[in-house]
Protein backbone atom coordinates (compact mmCIF):
# COMPACT_ATOMS: atom_id res chain seq x y z
CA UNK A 1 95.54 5.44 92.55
CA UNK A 2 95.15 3.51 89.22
CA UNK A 3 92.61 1.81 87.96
CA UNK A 4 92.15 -1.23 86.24
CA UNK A 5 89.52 -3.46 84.60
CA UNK A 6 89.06 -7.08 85.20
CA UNK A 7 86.99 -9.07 82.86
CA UNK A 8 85.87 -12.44 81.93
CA UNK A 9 83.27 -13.86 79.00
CA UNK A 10 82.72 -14.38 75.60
CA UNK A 11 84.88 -12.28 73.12
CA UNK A 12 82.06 -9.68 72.24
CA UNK A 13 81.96 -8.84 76.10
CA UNK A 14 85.41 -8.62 76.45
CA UNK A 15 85.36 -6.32 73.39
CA UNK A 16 82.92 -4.15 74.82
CA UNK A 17 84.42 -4.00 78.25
CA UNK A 18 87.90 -3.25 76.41
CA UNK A 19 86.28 -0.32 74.39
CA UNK A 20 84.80 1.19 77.79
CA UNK A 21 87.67 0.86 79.64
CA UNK A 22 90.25 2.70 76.79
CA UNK A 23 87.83 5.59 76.59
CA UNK A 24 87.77 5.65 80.22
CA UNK A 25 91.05 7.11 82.75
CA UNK A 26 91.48 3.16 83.50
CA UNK A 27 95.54 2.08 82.71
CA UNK A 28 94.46 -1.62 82.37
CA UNK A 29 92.56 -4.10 81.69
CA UNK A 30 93.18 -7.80 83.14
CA UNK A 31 91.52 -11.41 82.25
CA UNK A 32 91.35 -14.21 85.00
CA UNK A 33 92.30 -17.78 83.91
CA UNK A 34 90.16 -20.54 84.87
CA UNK A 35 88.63 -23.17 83.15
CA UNK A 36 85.97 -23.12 85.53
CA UNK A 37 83.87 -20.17 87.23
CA UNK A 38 82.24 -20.52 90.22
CA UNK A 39 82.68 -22.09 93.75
CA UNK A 40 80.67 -25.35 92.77
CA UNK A 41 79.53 -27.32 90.84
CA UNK A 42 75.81 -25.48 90.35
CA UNK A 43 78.14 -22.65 89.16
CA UNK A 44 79.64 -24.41 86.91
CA UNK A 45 77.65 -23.50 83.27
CA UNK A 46 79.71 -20.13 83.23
CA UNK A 47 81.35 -20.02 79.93
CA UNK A 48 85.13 -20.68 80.70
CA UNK A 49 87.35 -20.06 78.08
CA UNK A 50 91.11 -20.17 77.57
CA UNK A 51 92.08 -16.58 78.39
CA UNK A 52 95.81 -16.70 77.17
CA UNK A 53 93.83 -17.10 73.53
CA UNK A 54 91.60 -14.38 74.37
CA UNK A 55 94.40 -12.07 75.39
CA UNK A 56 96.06 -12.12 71.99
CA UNK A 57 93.36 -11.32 70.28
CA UNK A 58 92.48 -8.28 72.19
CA UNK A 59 96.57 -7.21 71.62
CA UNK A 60 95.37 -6.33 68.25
CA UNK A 61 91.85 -5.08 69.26
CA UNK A 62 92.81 -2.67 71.59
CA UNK A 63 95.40 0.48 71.44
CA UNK A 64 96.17 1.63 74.83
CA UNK A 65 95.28 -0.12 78.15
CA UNK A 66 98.16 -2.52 79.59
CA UNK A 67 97.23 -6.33 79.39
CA UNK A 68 97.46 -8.52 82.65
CA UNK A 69 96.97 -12.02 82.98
CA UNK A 70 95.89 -11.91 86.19
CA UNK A 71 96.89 -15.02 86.81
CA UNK A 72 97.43 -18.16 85.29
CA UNK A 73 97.77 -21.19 87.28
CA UNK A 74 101.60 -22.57 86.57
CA UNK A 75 99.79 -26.06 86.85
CA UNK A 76 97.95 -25.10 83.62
CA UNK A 77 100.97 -24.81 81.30
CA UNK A 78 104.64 -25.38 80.77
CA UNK A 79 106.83 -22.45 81.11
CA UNK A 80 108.10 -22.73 77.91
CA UNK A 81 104.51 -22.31 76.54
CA UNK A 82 104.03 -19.39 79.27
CA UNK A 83 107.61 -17.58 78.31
CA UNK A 84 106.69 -17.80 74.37
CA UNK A 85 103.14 -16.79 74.91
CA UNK A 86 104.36 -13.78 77.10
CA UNK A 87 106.65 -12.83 74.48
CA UNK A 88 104.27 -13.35 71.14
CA UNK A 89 101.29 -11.17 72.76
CA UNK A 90 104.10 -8.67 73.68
CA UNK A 91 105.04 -8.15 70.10
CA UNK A 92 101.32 -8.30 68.99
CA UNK A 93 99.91 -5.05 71.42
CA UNK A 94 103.19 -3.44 71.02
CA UNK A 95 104.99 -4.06 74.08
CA UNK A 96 101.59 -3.74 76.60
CA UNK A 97 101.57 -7.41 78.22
CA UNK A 98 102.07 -8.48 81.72
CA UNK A 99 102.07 -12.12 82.01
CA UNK A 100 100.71 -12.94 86.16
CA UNK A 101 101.28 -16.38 87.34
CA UNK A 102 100.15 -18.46 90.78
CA UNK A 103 99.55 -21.55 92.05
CA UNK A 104 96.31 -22.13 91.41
CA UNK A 105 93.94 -23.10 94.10
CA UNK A 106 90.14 -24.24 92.41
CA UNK A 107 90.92 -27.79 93.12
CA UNK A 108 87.50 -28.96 90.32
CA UNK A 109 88.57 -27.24 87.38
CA UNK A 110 91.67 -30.02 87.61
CA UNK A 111 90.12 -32.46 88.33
CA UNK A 112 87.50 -32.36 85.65
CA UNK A 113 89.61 -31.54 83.43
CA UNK A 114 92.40 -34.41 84.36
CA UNK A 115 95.38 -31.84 85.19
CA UNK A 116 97.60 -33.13 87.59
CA UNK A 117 97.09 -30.67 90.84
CA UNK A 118 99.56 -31.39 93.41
CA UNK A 119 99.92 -30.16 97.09
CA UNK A 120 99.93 -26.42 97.50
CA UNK A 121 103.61 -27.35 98.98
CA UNK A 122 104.32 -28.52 95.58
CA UNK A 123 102.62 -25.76 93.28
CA UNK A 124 104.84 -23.19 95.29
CA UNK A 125 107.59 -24.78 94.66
CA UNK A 126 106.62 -25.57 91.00
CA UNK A 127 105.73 -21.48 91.17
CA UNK A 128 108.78 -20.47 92.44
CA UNK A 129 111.07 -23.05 89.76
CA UNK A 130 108.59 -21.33 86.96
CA UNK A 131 109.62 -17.84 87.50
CA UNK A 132 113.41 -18.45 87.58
CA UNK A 133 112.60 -19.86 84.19
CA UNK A 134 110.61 -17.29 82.60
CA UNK A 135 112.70 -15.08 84.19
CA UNK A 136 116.03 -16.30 82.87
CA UNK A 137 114.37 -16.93 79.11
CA UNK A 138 112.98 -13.47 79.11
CA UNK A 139 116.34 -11.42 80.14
CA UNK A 140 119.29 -14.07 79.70
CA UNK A 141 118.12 -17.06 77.64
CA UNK A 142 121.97 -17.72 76.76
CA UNK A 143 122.80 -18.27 80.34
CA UNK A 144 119.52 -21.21 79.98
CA UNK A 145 118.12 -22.42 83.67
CA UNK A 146 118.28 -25.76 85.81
CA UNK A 147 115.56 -26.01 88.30
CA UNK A 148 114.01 -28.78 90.82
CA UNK A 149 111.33 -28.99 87.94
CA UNK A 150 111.69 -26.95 84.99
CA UNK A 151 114.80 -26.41 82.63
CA UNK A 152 116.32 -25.06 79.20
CA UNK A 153 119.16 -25.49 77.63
CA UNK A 154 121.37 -21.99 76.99
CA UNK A 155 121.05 -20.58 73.74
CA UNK A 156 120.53 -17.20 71.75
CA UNK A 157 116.96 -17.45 71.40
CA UNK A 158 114.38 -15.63 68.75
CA UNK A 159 112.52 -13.42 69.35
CA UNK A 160 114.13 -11.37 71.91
CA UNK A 161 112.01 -10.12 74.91
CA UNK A 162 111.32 -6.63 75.69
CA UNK A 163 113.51 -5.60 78.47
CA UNK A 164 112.27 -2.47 80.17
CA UNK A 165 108.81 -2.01 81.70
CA UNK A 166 106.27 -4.63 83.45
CA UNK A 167 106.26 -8.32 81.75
CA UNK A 168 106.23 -10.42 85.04
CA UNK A 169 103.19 -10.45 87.84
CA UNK A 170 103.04 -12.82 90.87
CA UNK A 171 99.35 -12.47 92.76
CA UNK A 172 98.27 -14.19 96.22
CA UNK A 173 97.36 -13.66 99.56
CA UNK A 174 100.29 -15.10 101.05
CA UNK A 175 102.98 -13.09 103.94
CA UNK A 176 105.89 -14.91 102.85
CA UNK A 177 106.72 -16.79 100.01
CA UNK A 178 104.35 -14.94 97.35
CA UNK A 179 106.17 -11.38 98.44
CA UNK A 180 109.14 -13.02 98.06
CA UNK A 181 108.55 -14.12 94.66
CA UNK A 182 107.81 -10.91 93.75
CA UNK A 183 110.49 -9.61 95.08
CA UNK A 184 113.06 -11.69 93.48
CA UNK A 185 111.23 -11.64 89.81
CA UNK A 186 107.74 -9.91 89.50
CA UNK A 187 107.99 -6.36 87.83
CA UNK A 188 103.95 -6.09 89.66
CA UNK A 189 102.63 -7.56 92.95
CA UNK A 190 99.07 -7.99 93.26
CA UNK A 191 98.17 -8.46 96.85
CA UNK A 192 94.60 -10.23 97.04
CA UNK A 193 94.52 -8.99 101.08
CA UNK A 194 92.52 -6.17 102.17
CA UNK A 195 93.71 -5.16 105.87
CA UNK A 196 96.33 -2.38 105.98
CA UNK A 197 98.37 -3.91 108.04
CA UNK A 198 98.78 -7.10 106.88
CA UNK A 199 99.75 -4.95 103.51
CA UNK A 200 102.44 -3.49 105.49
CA UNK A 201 104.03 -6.45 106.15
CA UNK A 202 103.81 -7.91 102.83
CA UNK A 203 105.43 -4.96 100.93
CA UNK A 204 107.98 -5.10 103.42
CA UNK A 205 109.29 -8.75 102.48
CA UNK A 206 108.89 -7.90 99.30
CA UNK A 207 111.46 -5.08 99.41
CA UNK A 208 113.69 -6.79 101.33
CA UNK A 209 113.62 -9.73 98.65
CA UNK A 210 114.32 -7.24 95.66
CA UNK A 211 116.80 -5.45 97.87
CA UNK A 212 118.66 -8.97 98.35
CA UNK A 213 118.46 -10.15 94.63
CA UNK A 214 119.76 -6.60 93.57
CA UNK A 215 116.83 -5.73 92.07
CA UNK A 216 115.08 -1.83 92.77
CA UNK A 217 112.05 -2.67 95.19
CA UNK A 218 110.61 1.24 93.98
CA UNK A 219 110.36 -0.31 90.15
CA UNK A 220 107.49 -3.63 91.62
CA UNK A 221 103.89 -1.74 90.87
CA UNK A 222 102.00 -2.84 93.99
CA UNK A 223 98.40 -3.60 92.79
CA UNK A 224 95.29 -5.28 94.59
CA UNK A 225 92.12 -6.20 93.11
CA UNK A 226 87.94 -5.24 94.48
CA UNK A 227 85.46 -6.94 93.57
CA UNK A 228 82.57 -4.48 93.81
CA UNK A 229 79.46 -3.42 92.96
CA UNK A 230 78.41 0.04 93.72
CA UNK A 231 75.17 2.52 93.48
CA UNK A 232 73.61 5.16 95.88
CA UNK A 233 70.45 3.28 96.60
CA UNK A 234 69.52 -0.17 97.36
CA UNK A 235 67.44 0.04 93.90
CA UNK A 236 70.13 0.92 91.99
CA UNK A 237 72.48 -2.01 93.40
CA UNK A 238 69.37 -4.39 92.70
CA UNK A 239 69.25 -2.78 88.89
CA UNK A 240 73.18 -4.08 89.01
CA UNK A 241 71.96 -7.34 90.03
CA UNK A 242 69.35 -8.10 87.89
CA UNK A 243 71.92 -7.36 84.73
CA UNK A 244 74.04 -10.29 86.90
CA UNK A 245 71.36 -12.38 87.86
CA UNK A 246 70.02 -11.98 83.57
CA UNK A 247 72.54 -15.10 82.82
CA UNK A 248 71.66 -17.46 85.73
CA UNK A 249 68.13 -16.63 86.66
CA UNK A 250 69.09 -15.67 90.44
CA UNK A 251 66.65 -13.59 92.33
CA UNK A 252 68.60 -10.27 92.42
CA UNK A 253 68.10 -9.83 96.24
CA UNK A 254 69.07 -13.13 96.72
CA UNK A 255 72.29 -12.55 94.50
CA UNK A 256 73.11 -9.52 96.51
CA UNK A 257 72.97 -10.79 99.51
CA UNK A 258 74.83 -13.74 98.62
CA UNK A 259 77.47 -11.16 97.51
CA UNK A 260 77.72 -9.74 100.62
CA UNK A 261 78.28 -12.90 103.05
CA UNK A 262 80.84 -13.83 100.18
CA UNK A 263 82.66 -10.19 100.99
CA UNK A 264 82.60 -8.74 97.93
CA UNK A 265 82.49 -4.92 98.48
CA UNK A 266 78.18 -3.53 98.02
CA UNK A 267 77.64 -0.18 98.54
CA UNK A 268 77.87 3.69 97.66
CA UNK A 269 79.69 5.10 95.23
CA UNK A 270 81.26 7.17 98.17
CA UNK A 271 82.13 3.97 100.22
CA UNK A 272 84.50 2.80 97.18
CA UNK A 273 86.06 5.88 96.74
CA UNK A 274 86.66 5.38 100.74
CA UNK A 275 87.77 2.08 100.32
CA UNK A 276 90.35 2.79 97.45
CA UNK A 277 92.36 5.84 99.71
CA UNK A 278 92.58 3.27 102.22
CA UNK A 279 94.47 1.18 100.16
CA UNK A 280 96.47 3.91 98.69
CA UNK A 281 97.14 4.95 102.05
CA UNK A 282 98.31 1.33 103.16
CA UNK A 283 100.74 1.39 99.92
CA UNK A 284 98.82 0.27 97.04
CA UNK A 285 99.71 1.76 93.46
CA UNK A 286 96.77 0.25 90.98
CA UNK A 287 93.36 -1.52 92.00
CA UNK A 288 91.77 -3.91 89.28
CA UNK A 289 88.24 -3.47 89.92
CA UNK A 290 86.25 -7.11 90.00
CA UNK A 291 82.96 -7.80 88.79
CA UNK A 292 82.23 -4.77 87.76
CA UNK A 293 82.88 -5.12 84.14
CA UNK A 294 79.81 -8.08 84.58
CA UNK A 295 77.18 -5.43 83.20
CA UNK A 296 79.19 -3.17 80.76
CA UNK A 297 76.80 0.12 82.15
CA UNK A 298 77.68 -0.77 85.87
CA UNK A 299 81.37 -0.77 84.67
CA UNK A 300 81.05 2.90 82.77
CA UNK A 301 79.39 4.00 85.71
CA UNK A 302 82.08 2.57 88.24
CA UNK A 303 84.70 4.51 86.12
CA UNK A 304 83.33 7.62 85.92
CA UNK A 305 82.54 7.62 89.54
CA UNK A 306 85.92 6.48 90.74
CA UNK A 307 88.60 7.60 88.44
């Protein structure tokens, strides 16, 4: 199983997180987009910023680890801006970039910000439209593309895209249509679904979708992510908390237990390492460990433990 590191913050923590996780075993690290964190609005003062920005500038900070945007809403740019970005922070880390895209589902951080958000109906389709363009501009831009919603005229663009290795990610929960996706474009699939089975299932369509589109199912990485925090005593996971609960004031029980009803993994170091054969075991290739790059000494810890 490979490991991954997904962070979020100002640039000095994402810095620091970046230096731990290239001295670690760790293949990748990965930034969520969102221009707002948290599931309300008392959650709301996390610092959001825009990650695509942060991403490039950690292409010529870092040396080693693979780059995932993991993901960007397609609501939150134009393709255009998405195939170009994709392709500039590409050249800048040296061919180490993996652009992820979804649909986007914190329905505040459009509406504050006045994006237009429509029906998840819509964003899939918008989704699906998006990757045939990115798609098409990365490997065949002469050929151009004419979708329901996006489009480019055919030409013999500059730069060129790399063409071997992984540029494209889809992520999402979904049995059907997210599978497919990846499938018919995505060089990585990032299942956000923990239950064996319903893994199965999903790898399945998603094989069946490369298979149809002529594309090698054995070349899509299959990735998930856990969002975790681990120690070997209830004092250490409250030591873990209180470096969390340092930014908000939360009462470190409180925020654990608040973690827990929310599902996020809390326990032994032993009970990850459990958790992560399981998932190898059900078919997953990389796991992008979540929230544990919060406190940068939780995240060495996590590493050592479970690489």
């Amino acid at each position: 199983m490979e490991l991954g590191v997904q962070v979020i913050g100002d640039y000095e923590h994402l810095l620091k997180i970046a230096r731990i996780t290239e001295s670690s075993k760790a293949v990748a690290l990965a930034l969520a987009d969102h221009y707002l964190y948290g599931s309300d609005p008392s959650e709301y003062d996390a610092p959001a910023y825009d990650s695509l920005f942060q991403t490039a500038a950690l292409a010529r900070d870092t040396d080693r680890v693979e780059l995932v945007m993991l993901v960007s809403p397609i609501t939150f740019r134009h393709p255009a801006v998405y195939a170009k970005g994709a392709i500039t922070i590409d050249e800048i880390s040296r061919g180490r970039f993996t652009l992820g895209l979804g649909t986007g589902w914190h329905d505040d951080e459009h509406s504050y910000h006045g994006i237009e958000y429509p029906d998840r109906k819509v964003r899939f389709a918008q989704l699906a439209d998006a990757f045939g363009y990115v798609h098409g501009y990365l490997d065949r831009p002469e050929q151009g593309y004419e979708g329901d919603y996006y489009r480019f005229t055919g030409f013999d663009s500059h730069p060129k895209a790399r063409r071997n290795g992984r540029r494209l990610l889809i992520g999402g929960s979904g049995a059907f249509k997210t599978p497919t996706l990846a499938g018919r474009h995505a060089d990585e699939f990032n299942l956000y679904h923990h239950d064996p089975d319903g893994i199965a299932e999903r790898i399945a369509v998603m094989r069946r979708a490369a298979e149809e589109s002529g594309r090698d199912p054995d070349g899509i990485l299959i990735s998930t992510c856990l969002p975790m925090i681990g120690g070997d005593s209830e004092t250490e996971l409250l030591e873990v908390a209180a470096g969390l609960a340092a930014r908000s004031g939360a009462d470190p029980e409180d925020l654990l237990t608040r973690y827990r009803e929310r599902g996020i993994q809390v326990g032994s170091w032993r009970q990850h390492r459990d958790w992560l054969e399981r998932m190898q075991e059900a078919g997953i290739e990389r796991t992008y460990l979540q929230l544990a790059a919060s406190v940068d000494w939780h995240l060495e810890k996590a590493l050592t433990e479970l690489t």
